[in-house]
C-alpha atoms as a PDB file:
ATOM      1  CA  UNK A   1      57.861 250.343 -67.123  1.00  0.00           C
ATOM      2  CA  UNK A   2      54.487 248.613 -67.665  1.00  0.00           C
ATOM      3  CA  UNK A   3      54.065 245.964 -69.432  1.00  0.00           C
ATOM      4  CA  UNK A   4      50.619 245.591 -71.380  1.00  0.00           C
ATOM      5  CA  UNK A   5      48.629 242.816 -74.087  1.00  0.00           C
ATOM      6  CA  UNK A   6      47.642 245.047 -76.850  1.00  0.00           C
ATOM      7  CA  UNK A   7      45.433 244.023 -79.685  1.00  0.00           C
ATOM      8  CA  UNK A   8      47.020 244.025 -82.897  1.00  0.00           C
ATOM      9  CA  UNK A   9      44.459 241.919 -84.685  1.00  0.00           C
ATOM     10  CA  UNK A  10      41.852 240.155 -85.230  1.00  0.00           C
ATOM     11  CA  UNK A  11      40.183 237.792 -87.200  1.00  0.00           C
ATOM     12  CA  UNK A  12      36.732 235.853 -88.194  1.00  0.00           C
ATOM     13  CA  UNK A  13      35.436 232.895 -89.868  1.00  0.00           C
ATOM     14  CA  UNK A  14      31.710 231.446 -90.309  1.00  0.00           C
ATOM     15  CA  UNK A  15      30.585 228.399 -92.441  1.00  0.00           C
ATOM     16  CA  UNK A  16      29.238 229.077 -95.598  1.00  0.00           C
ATOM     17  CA  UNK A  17      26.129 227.370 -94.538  1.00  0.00           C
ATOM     18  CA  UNK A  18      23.173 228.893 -93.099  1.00  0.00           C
ATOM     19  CA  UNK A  19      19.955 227.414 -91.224  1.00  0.00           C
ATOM     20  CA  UNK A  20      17.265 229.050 -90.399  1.00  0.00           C
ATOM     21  CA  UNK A  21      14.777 228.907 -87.509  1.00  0.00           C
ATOM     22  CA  UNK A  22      11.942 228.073 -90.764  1.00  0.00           C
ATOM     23  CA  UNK A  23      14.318 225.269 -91.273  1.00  0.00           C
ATOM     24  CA  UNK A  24      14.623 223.980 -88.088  1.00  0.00           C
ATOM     25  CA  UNK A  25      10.702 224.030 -87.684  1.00  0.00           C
ATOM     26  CA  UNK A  26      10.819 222.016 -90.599  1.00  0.00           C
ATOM     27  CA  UNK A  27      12.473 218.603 -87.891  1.00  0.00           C
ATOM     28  CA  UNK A  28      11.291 220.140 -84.439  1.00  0.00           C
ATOM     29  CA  UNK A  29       7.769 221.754 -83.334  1.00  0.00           C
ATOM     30  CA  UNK A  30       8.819 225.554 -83.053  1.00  0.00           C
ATOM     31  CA  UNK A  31       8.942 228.664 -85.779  1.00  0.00           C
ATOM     32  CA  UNK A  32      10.740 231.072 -86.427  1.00  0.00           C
ATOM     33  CA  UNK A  33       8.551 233.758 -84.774  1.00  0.00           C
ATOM     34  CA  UNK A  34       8.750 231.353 -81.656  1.00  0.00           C
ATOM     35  CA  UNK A  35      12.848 231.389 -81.893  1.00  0.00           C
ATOM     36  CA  UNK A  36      12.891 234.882 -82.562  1.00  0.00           C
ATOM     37  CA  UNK A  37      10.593 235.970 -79.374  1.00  0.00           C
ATOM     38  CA  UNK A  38      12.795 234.088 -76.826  1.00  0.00           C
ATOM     39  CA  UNK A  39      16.417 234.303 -77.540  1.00  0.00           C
ATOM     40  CA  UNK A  40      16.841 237.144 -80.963  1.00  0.00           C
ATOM     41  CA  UNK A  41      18.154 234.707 -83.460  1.00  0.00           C
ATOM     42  CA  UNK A  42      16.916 233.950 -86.616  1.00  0.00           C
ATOM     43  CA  UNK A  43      19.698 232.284 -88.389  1.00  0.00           C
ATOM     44  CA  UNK A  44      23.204 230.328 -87.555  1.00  0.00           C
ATOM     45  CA  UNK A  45      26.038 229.119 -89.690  1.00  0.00           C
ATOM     46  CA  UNK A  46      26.676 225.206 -90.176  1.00  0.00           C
ATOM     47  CA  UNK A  47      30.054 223.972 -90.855  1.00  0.00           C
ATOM     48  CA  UNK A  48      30.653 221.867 -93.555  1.00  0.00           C
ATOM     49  CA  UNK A  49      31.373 217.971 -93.285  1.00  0.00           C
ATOM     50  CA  UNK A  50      35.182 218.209 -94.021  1.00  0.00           C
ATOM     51  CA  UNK A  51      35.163 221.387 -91.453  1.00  0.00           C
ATOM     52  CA  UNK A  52      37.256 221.065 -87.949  1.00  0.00           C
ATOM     53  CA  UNK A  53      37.708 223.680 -85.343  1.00  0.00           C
ATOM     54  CA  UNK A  54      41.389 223.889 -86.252  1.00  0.00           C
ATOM     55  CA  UNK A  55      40.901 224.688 -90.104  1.00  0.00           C
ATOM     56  CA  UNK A  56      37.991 227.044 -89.204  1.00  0.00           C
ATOM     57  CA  UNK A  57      40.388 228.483 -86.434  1.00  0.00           C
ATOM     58  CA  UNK A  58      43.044 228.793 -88.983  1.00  0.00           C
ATOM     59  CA  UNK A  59      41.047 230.854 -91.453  1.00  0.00           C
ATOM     60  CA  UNK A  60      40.153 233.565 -88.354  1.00  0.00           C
ATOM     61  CA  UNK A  61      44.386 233.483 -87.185  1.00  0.00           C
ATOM     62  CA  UNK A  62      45.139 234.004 -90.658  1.00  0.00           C
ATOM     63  CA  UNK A  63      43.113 237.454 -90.888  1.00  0.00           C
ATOM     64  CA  UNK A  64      44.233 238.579 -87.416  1.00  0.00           C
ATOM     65  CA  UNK A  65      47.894 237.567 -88.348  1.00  0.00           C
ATOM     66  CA  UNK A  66      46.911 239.825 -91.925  1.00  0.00           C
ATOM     67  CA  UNK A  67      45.750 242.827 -89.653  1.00  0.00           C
ATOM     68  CA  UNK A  68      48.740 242.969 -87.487  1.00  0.00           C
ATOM     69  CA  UNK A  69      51.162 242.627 -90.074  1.00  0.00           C
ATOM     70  CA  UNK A  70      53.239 240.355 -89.192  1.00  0.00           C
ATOM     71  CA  UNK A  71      54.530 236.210 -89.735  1.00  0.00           C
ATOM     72  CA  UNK A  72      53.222 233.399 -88.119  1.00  0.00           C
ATOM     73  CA  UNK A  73      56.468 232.170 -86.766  1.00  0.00           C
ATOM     74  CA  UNK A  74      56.713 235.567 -84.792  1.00  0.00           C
ATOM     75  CA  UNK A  75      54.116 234.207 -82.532  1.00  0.00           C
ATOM     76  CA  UNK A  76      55.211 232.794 -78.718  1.00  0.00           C
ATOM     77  CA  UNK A  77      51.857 231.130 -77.896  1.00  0.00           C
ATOM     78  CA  UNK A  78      48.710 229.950 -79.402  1.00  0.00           C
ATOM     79  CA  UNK A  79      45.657 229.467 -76.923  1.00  0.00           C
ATOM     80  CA  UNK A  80      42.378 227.765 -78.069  1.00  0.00           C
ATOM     81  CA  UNK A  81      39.275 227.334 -76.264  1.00  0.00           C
ATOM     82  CA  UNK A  82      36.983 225.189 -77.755  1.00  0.00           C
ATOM     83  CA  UNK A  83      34.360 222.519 -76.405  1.00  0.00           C
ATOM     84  CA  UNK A  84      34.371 220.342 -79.861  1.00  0.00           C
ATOM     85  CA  UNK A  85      38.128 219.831 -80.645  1.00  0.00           C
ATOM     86  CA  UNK A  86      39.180 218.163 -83.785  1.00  0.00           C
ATOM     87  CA  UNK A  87      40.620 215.404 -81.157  1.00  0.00           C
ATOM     88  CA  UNK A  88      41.334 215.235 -77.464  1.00  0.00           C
ATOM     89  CA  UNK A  89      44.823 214.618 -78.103  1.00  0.00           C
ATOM     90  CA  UNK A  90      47.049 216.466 -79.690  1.00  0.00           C
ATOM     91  CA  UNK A  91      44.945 219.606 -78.670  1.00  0.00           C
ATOM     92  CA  UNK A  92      43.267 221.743 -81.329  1.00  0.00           C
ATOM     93  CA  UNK A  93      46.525 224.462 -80.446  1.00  0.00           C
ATOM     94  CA  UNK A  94      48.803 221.959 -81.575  1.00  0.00           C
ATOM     95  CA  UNK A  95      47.041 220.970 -84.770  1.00  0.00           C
ATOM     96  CA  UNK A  96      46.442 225.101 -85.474  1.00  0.00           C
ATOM     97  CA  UNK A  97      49.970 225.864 -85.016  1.00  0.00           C
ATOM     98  CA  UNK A  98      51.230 223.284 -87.621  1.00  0.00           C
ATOM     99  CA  UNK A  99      48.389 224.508 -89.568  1.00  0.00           C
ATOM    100  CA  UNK A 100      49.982 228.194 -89.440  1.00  0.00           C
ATOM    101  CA  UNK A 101      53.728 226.144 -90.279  1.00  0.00           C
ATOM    102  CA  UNK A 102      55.108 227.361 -86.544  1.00  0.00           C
ATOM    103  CA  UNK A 103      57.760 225.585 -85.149  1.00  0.00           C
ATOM    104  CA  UNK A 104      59.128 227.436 -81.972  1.00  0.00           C
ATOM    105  CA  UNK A 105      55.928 228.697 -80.147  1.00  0.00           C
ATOM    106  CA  UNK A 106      53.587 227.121 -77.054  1.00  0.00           C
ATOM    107  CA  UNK A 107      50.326 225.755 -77.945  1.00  0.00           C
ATOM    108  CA  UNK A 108      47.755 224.663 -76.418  1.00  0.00           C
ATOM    109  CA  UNK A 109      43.801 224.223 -75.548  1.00  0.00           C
ATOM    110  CA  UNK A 110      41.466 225.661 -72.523  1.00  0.00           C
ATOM    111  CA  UNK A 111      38.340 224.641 -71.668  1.00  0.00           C
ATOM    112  CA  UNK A 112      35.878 226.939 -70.106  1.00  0.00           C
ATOM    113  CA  UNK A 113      32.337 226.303 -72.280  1.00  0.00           C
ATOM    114  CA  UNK A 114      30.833 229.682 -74.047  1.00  0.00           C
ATOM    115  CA  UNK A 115      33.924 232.196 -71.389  1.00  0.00           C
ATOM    116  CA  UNK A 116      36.882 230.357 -73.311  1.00  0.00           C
ATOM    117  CA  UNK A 117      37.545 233.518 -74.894  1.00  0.00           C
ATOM    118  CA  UNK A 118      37.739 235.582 -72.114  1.00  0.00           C
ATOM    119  CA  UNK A 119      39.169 232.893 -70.067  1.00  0.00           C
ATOM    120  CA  UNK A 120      41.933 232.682 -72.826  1.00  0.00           C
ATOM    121  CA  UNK A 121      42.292 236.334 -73.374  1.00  0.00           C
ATOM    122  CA  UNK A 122      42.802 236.552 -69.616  1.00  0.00           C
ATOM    123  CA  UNK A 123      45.901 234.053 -69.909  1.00  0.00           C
ATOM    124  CA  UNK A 124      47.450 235.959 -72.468  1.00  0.00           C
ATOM    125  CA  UNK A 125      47.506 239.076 -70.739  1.00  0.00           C
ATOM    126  CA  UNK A 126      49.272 237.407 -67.698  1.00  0.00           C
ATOM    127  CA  UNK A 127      51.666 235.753 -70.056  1.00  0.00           C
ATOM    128  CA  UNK A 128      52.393 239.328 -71.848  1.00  0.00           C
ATOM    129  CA  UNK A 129      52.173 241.303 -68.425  1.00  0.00           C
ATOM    130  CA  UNK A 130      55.067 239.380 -66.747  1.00  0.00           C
ATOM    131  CA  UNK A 131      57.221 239.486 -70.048  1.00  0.00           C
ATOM    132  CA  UNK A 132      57.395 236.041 -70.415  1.00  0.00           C
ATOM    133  CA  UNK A 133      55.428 236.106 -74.225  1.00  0.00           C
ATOM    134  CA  UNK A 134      55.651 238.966 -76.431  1.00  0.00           C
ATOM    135  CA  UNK A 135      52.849 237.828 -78.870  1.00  0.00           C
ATOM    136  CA  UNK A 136      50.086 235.560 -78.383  1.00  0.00           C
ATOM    137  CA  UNK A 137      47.403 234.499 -80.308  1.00  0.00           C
ATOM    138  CA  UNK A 138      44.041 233.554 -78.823  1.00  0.00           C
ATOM    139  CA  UNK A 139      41.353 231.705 -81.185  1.00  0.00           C
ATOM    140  CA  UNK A 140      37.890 230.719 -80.241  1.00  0.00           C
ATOM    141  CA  UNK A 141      36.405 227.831 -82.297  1.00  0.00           C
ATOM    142  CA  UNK A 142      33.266 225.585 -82.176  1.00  0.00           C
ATOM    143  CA  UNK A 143      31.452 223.042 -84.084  1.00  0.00           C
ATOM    144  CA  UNK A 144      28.573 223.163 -82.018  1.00  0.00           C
ATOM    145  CA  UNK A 145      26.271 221.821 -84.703  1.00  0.00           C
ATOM    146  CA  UNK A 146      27.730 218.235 -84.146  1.00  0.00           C
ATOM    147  CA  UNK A 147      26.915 218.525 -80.372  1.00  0.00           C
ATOM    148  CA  UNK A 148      23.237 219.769 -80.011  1.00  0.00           C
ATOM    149  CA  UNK A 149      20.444 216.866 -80.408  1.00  0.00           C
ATOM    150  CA  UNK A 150      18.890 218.445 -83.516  1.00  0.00           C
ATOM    151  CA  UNK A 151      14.820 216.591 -82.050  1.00  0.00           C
ATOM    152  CA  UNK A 152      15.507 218.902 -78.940  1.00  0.00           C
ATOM    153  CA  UNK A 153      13.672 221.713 -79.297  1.00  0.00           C
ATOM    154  CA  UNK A 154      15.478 223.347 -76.260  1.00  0.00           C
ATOM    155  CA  UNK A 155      18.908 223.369 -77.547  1.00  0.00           C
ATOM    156  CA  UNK A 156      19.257 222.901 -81.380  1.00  0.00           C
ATOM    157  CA  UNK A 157      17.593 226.199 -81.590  1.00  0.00           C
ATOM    158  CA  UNK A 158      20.627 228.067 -80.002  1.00  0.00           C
ATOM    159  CA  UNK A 159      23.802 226.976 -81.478  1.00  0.00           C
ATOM    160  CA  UNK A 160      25.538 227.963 -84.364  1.00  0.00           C
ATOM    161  CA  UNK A 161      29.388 227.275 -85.610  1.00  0.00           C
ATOM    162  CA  UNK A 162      32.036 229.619 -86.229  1.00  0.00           C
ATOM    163  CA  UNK A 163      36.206 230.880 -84.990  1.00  0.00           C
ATOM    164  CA  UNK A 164      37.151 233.933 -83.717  1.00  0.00           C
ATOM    165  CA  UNK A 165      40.571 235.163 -83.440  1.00  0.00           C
ATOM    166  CA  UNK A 166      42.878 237.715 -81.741  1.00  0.00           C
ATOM    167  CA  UNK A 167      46.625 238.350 -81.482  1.00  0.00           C
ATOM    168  CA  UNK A 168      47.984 239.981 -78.875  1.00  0.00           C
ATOM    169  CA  UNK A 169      51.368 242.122 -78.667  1.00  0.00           C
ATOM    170  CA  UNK A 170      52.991 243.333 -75.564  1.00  0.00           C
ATOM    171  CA  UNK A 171      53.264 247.307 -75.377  1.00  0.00           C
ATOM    172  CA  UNK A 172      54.182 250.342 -73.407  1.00  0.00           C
ATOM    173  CA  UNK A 173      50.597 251.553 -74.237  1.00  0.00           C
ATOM    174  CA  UNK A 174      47.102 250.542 -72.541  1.00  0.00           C
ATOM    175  CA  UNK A 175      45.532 247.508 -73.512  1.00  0.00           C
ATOM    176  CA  UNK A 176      44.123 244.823 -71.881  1.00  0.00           C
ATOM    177  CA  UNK A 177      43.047 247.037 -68.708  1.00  0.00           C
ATOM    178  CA  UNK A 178      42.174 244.256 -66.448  1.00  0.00           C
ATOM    179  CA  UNK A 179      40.693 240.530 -66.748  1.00  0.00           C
ATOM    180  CA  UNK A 180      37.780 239.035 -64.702  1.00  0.00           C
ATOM    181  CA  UNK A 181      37.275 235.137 -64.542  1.00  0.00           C
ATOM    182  CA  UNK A 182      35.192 232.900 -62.154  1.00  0.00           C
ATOM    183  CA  UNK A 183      34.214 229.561 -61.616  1.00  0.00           C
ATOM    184  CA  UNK A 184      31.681 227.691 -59.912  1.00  0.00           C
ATOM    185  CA  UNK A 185      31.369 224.167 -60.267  1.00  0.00           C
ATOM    186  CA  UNK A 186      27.783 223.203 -57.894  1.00  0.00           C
ATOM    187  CA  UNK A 187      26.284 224.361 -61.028  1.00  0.00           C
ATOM    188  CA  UNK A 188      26.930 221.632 -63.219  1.00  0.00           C
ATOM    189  CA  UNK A 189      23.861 219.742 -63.776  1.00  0.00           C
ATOM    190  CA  UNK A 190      22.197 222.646 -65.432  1.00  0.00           C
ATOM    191  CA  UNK A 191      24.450 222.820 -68.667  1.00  0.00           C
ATOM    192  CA  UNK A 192      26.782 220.392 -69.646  1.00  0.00           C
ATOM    193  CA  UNK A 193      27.982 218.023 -72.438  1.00  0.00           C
ATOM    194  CA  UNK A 194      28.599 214.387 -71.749  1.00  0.00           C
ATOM    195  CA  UNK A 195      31.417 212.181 -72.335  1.00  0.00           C
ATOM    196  CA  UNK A 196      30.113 208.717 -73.114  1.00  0.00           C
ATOM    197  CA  UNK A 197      33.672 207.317 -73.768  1.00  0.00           C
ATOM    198  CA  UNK A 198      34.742 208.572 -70.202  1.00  0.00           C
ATOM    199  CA  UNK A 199      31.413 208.156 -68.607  1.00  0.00           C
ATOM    200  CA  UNK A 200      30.929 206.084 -65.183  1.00  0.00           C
ATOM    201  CA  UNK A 201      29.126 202.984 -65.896  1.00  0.00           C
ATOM    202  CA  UNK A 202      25.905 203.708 -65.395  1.00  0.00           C
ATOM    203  CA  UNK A 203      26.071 206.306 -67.710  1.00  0.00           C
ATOM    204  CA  UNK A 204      27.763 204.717 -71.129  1.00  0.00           C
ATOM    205  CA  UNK A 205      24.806 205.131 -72.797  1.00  0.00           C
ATOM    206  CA  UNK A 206      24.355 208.423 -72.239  1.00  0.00           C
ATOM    207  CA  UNK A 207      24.474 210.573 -75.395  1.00  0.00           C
ATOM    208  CA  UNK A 208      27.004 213.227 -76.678  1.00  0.00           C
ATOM    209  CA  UNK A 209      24.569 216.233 -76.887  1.00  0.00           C
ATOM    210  CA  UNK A 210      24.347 218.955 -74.612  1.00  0.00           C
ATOM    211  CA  UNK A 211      22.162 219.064 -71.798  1.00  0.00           C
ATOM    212  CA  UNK A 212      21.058 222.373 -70.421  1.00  0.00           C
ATOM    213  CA  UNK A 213      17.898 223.644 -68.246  1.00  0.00           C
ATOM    214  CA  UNK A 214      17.323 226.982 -69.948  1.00  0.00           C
ATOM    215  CA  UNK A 215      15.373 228.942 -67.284  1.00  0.00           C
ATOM    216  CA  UNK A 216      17.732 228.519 -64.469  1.00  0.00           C
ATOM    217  CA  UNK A 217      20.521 229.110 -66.528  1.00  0.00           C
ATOM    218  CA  UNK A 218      19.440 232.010 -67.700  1.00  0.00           C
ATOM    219  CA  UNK A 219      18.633 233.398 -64.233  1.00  0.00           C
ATOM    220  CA  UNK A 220      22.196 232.469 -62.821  1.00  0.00           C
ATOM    221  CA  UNK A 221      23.759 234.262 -65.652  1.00  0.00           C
ATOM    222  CA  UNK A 222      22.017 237.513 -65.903  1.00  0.00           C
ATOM    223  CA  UNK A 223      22.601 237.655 -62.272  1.00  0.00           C
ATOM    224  CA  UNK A 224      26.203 237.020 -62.501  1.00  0.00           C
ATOM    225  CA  UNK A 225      27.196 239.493 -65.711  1.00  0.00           C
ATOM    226  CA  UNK A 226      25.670 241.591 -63.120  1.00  0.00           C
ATOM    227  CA  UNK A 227      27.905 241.275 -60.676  1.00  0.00           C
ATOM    228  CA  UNK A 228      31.044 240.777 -62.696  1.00  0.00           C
ATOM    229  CA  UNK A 229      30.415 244.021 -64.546  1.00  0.00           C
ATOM    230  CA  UNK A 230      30.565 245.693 -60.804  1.00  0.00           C
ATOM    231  CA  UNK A 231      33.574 244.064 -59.980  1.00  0.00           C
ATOM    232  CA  UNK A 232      35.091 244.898 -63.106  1.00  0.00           C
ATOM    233  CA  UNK A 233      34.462 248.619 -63.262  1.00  0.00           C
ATOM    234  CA  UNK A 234      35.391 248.991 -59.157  1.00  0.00           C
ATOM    235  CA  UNK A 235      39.021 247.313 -60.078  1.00  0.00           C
ATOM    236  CA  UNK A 236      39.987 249.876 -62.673  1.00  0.00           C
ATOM    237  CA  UNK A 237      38.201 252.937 -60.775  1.00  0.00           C
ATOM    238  CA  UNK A 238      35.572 253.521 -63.906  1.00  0.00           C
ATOM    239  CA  UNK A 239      32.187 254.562 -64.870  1.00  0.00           C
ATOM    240  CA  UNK A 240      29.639 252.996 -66.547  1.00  0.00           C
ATOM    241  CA  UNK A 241      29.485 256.362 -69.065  1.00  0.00           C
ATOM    242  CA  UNK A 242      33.174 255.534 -70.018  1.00  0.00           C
ATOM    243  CA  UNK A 243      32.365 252.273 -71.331  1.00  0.00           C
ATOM    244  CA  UNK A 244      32.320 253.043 -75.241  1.00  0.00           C
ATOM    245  CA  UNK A 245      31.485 248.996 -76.209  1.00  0.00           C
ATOM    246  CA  UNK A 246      30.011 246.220 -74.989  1.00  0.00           C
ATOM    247  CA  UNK A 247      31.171 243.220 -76.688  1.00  0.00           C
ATOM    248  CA  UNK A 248      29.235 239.989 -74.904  1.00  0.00           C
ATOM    249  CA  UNK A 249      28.952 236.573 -75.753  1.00  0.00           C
ATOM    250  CA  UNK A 250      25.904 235.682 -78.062  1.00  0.00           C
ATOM    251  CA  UNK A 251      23.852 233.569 -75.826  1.00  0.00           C
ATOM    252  CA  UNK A 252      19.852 235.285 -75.876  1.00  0.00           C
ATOM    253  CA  UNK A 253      18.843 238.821 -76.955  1.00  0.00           C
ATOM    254  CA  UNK A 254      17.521 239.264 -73.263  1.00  0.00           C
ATOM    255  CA  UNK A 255      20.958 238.488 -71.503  1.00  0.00           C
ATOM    256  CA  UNK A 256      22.281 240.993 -73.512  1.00  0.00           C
ATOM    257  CA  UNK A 257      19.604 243.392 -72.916  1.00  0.00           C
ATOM    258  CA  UNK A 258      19.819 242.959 -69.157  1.00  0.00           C
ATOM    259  CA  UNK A 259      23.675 243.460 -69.137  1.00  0.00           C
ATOM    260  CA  UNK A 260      23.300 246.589 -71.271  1.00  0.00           C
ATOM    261  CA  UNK A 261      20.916 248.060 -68.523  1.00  0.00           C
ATOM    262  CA  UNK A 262      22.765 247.376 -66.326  1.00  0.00           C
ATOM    263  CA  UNK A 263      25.452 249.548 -68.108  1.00  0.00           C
ATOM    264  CA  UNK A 264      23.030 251.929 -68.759  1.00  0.00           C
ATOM    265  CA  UNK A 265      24.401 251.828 -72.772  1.00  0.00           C
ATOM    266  CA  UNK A 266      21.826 251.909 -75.641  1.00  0.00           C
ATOM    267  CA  UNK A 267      21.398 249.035 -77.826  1.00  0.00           C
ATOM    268  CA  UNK A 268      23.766 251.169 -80.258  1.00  0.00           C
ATOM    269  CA  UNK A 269      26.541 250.334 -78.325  1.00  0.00           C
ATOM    270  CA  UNK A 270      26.295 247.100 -78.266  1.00  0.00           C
ATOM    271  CA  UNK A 271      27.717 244.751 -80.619  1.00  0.00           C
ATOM    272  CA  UNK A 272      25.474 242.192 -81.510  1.00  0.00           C
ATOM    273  CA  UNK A 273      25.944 239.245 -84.003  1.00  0.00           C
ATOM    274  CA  UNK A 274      23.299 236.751 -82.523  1.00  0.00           C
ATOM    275  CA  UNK A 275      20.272 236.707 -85.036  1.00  0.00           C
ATOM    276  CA  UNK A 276      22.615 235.796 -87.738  1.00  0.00           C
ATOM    277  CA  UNK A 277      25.053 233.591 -85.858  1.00  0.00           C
ATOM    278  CA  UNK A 278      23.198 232.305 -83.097  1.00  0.00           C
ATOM    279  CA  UNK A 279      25.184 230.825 -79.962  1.00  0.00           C
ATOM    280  CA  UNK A 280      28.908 229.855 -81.364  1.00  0.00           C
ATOM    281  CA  UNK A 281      30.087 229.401 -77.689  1.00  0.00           C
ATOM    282  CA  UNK A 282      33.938 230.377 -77.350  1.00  0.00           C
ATOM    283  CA  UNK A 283      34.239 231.548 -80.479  1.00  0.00           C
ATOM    284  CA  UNK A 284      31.155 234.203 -80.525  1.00  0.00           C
ATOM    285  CA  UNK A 285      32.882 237.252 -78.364  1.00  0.00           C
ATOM    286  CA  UNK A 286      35.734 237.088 -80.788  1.00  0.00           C
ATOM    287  CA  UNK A 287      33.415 237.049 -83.779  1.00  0.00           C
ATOM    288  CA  UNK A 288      31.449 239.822 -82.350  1.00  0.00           C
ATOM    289  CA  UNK A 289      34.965 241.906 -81.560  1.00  0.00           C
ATOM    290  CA  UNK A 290      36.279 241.253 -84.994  1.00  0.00           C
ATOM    291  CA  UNK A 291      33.147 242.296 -86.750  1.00  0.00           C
ATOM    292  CA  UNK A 292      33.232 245.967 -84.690  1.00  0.00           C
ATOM    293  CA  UNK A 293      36.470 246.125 -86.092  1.00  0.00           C
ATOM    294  CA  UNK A 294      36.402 245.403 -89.334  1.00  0.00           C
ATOM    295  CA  UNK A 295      32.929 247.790 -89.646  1.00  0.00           C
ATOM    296  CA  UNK A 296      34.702 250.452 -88.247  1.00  0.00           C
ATOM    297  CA  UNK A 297      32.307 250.816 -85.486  1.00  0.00           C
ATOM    298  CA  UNK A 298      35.146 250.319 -83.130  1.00  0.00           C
ATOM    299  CA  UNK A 299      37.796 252.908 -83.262  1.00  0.00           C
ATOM    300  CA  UNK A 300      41.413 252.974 -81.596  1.00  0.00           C
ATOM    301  CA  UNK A 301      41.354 254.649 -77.980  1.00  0.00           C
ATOM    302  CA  UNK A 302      37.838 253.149 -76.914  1.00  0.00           C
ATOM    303  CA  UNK A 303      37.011 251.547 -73.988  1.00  0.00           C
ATOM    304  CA  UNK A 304      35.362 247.732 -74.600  1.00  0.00           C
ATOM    305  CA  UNK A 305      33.997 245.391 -72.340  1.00  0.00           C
ATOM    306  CA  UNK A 306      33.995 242.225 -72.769  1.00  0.00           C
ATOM    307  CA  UNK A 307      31.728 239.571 -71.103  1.00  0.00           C
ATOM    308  CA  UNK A 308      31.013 235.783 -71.073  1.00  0.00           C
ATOM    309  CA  UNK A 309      29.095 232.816 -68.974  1.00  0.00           C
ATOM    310  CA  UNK A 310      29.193 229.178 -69.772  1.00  0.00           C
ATOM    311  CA  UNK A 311      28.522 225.778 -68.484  1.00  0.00           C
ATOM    312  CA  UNK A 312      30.989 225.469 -65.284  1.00  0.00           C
ATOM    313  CA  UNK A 313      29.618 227.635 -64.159  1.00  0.00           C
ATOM    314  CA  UNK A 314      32.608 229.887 -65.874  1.00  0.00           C
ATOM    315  CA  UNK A 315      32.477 233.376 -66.258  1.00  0.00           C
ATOM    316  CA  UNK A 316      34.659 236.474 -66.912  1.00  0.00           C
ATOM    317  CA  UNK A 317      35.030 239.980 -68.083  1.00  0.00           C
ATOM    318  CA  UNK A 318      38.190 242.202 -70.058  1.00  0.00           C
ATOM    319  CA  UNK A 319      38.470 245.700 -70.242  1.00  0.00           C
ATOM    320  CA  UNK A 320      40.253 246.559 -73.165  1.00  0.00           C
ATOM    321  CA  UNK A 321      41.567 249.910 -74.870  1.00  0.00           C
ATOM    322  CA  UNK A 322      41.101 249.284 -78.027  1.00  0.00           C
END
């Protein structure tokens, strides 16, 4: 009898705060037609100074535990991906799970840049598939306002803050249909976030913003969702007309645009949360999933594809049946 990761719920949470790309140009040389041209956003959330990415991420596991009806403490594992954890140790997992007042379940953190979600959903569904879990939450959550250099144009203009959440059951019924993840590290120089306080010597004074040469990574990435959206359709013997949802991570307007062609879907079937939210990284395909939801757009029995690239280079893909 098959075993399969079903979702059960999901969940959402974004700062109260909002800047806007007239805002920004109000620090940095740019506007907000300028923004809005190159990458679709015109506004991201900003978390407050006594926000962390575990009470954000316990806000979003709090609604997907609500949806699915049941307690925390029936949950086996908590997963987090996030790139701006409220420490390095104990791991954000940790600090959600006492959060949520569990005692007996795993916790812990992955990092994979903007794929964390699908890198974590991806985990989950092994964990599920081989019986060894029988619910598992998975929670995307970023600060990324605290790590973008807010005088470079390049960057600040992309990043927003926000958690995502979904938990995960095991069932006799199609879920997760397959998962998709990749790595290639000879890509590193082109997007990445430094560590001063683990930094080689010569680079100590090297500052704690991300670092990313747009161009080429946009070219590696619309490349890859290419391929990954070939790969993923060959392994479970599908068509592009029985993909019902796309569900990507919120990156720029014309990634999205170029993965949808490739699909061959309308814009109206894609979900799409980036002028408001801008890039949340980990936390933005679980945002854009739990919005669908909620709006009703997606319905029980569909087919969604999910799709992320980060810094790594990391990348992955889940079919799901909703």
């Amino acid at each position: 009898m098959a075993n399969y990761a079903r979702v059960i719920g999901t969940g959402g949470y974004l700062p109260s705060t909002q800047r806007t790309n007239d805002d920004i140009s109000e620090f940095v040389e740019t506007s907000d037609a300028w923004i809005f041209e190159r990458t679709g956003i015109k506004s991201r959330r900003i978390a407050g100074d006594q926000e962390t990415a575990s009470s954000m991420a316990e806000i979003a596991a709090r609604q997907a535990i609500a949806m699915a009806g049941i307690q925390p403490e029936e949950i086996d594992a908590i997963i987090v991906a996030t790139g701006t954890p409220d420490r390095v140790y104990p791991s954000t997992g940790c600090l959600l799970q006492n959060r949520l007042g569990i005692k007996n379940c795993v916790a812990f953190d992955i990092q994979a840049a903007c794929s964390g979600a699908i890198f974590g959903l991806s985990i989950a569904d092994q964990y599920i598939k081989t019986g060894t879990y029988q619910k598992v939450l998975v929670v995307g959550s970023e600060i990324c306002s605290r790590i973008v250099d807010w005088s470079d144009r390049g960057t600040c203009i992309l990043f927003g803050d926000g958690a995502g959440a979904v938990l995960l059951e095991r069932s006799e019924d199609a879920g997760i249909l397959s998962t998709h993840i990749h790595a290639d590290g000879q890509y590193e120089e082109l997007l990445y976030l430094p560590n001063p306080q683990a930094a080689l010597p010569e680079n100590v004074n090297e500052a704690g913003y991300i670092n990313m040469r747009g161009n080429e990574v946009f070219k590696v990435a619309v490349n890859t969702l290419g391929r990954i959206v070939d790969e993923t359709l060959e392994a479970n013997n599908m068509q592009k007309s029985e993909i019902d949802w796309l569900v990507p991570h919120q990156a720029n307007i014309r990634i999205i645009e170029a993965t949808a062609k490739k699909l061959k879907m309308s814009m109206e079937q894609v979900v799409v949360t980036l002028e408001s939210q801008g890039n949340t990284s980990s936390a933005s395909v679980l945002l854009a999933l739990n919005e669908a939801v909620r709006d009703g757009r997606i319905q029980r029995g569909q087919i969604l594809l999910l799709e992320a690239f980060g810094a790594g280079f990391t990348w992955g893909s889940a079919l799901i049946r909703y």
